[in-house]
C-alpha atoms as a PDB file:
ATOM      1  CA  UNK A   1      23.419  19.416 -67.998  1.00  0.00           C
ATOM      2  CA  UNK A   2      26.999  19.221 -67.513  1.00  0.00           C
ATOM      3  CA  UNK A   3      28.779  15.823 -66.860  1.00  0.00           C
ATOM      4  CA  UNK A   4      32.270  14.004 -66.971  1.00  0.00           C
ATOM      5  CA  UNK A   5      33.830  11.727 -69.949  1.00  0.00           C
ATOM      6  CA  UNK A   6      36.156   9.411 -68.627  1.00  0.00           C
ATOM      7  CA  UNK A   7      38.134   8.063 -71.962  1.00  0.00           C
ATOM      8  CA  UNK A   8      40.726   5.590 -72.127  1.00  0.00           C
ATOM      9  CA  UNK A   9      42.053   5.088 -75.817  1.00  0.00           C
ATOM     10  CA  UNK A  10      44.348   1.839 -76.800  1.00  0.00           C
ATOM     11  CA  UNK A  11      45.831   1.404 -79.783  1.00  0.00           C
ATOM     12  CA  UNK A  12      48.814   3.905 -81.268  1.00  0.00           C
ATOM     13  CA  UNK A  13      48.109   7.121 -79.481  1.00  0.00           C
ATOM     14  CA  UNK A  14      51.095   7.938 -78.459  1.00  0.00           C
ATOM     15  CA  UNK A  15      53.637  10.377 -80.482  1.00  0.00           C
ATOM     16  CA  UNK A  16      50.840  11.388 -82.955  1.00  0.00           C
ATOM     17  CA  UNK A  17      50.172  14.338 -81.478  1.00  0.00           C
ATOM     18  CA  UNK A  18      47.057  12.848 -79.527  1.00  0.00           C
ATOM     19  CA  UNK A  19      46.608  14.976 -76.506  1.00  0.00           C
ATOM     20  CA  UNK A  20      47.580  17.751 -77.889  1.00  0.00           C
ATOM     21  CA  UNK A  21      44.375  17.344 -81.047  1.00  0.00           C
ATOM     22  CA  UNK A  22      42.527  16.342 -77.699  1.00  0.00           C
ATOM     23  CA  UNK A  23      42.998  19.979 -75.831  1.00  0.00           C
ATOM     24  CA  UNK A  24      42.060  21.742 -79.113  1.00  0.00           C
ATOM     25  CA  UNK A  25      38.826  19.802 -79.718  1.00  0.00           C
ATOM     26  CA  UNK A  26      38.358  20.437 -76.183  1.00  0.00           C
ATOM     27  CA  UNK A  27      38.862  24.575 -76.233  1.00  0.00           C
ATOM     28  CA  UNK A  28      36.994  24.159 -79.441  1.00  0.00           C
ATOM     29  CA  UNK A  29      33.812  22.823 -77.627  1.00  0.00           C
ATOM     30  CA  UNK A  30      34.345  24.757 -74.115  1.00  0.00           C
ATOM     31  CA  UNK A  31      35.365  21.575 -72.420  1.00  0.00           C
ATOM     32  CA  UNK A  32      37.436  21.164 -69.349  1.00  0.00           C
ATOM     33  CA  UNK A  33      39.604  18.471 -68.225  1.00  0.00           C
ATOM     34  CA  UNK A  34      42.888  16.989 -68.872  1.00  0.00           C
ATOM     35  CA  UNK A  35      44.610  14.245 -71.558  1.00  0.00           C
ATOM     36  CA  UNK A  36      47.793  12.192 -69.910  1.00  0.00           C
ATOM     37  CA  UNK A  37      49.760   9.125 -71.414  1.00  0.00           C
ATOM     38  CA  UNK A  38      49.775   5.941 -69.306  1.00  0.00           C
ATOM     39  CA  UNK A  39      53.288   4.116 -69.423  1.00  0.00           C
ATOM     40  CA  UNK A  40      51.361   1.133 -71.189  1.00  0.00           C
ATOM     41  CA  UNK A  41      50.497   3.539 -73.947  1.00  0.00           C
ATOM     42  CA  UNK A  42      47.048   3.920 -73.826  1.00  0.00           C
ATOM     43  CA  UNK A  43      46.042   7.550 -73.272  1.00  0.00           C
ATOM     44  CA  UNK A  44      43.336   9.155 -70.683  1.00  0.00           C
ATOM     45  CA  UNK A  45      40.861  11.811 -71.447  1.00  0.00           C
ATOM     46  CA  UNK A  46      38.229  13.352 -68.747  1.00  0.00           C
ATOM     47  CA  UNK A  47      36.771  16.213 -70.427  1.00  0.00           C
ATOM     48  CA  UNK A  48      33.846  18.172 -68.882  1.00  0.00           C
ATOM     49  CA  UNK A  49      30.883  20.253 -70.003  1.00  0.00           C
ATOM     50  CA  UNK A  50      27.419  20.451 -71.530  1.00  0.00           C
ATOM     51  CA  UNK A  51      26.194  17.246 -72.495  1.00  0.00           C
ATOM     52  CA  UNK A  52      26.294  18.031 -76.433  1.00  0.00           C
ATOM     53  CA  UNK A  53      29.825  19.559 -76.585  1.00  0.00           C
ATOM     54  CA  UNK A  54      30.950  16.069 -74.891  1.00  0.00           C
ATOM     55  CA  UNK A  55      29.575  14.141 -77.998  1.00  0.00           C
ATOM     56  CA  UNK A  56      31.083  16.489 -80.229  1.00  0.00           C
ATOM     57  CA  UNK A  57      34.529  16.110 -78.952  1.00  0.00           C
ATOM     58  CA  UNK A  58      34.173  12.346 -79.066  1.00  0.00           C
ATOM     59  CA  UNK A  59      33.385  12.153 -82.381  1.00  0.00           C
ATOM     60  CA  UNK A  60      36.286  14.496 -83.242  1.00  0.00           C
ATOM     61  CA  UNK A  61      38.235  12.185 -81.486  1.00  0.00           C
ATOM     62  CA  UNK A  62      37.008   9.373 -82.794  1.00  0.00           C
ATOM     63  CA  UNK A  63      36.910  10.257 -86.715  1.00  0.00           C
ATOM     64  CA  UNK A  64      40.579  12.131 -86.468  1.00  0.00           C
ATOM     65  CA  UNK A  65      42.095   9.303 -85.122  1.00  0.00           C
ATOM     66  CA  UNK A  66      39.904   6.295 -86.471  1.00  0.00           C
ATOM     67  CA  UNK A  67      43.061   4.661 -87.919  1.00  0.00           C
ATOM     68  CA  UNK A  68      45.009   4.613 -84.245  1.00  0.00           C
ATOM     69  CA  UNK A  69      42.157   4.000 -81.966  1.00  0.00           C
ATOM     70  CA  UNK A  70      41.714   0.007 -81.526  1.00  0.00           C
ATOM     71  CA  UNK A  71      39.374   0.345 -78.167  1.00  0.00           C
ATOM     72  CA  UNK A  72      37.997   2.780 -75.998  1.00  0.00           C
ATOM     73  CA  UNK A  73      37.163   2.324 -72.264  1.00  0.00           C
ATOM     74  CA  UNK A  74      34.258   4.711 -71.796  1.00  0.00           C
ATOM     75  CA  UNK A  75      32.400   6.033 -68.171  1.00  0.00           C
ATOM     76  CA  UNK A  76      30.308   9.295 -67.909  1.00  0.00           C
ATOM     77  CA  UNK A  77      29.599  10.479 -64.703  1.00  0.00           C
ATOM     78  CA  UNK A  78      28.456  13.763 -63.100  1.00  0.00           C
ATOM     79  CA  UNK A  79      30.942  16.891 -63.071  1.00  0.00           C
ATOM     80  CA  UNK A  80      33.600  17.041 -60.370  1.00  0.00           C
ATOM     81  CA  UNK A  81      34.170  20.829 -62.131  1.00  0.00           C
ATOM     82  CA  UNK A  82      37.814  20.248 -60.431  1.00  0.00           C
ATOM     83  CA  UNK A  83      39.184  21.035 -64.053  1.00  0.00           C
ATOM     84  CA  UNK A  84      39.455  25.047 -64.868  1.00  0.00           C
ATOM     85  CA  UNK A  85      40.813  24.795 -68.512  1.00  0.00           C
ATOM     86  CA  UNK A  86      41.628  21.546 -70.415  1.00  0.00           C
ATOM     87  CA  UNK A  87      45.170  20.629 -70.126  1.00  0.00           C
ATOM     88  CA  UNK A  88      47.816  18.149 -71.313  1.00  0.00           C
ATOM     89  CA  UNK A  89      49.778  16.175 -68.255  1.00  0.00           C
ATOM     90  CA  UNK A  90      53.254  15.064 -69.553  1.00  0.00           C
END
């Protein structure tokens, strides 16, 4: 079943190279969706796809980054599919 991961990440995510680990976690597990900075420094993630690559890519996330992340807003939803490829917003 395919569905939407709506991540928000606080803590020091941004200039570590965050979104960009994101999009290849994301190609690695055929995910769609997009990673963008928020001027408050927490970072956004919707990703997209089978149910199993989802939890894969957030435990990427979550063990490459353990020592940044200090709380994660999380919502999962049905796909929009309004994403073709994963990309970074800058």
């Amino acid at each position: 079943m395919t569905k939407c991961y709506q991540m928000i990440f606080n803590g020091k995510m941004q200039g570590i190279g965050f979104r960009s680990r994101a999009k290849g976690f994301a190609h690695r597990h055929h995910l769609t969706g997009v990673a963008r900075n928020f001027p408050d420094g927490r970072v956004e993630v919707i990703a997209e796809g089978d149910e199993q690559a989802l939890a894969d890519f957030f435990c990427d996330i979550k063990h490459d980054f353990r020592k940044n992340i200090t709380a994660c807003e999380f919502r999962e939803s049905p796909a929009t599919h309004q994403y073709v490829d994963f990309s970074v917003d800058f």
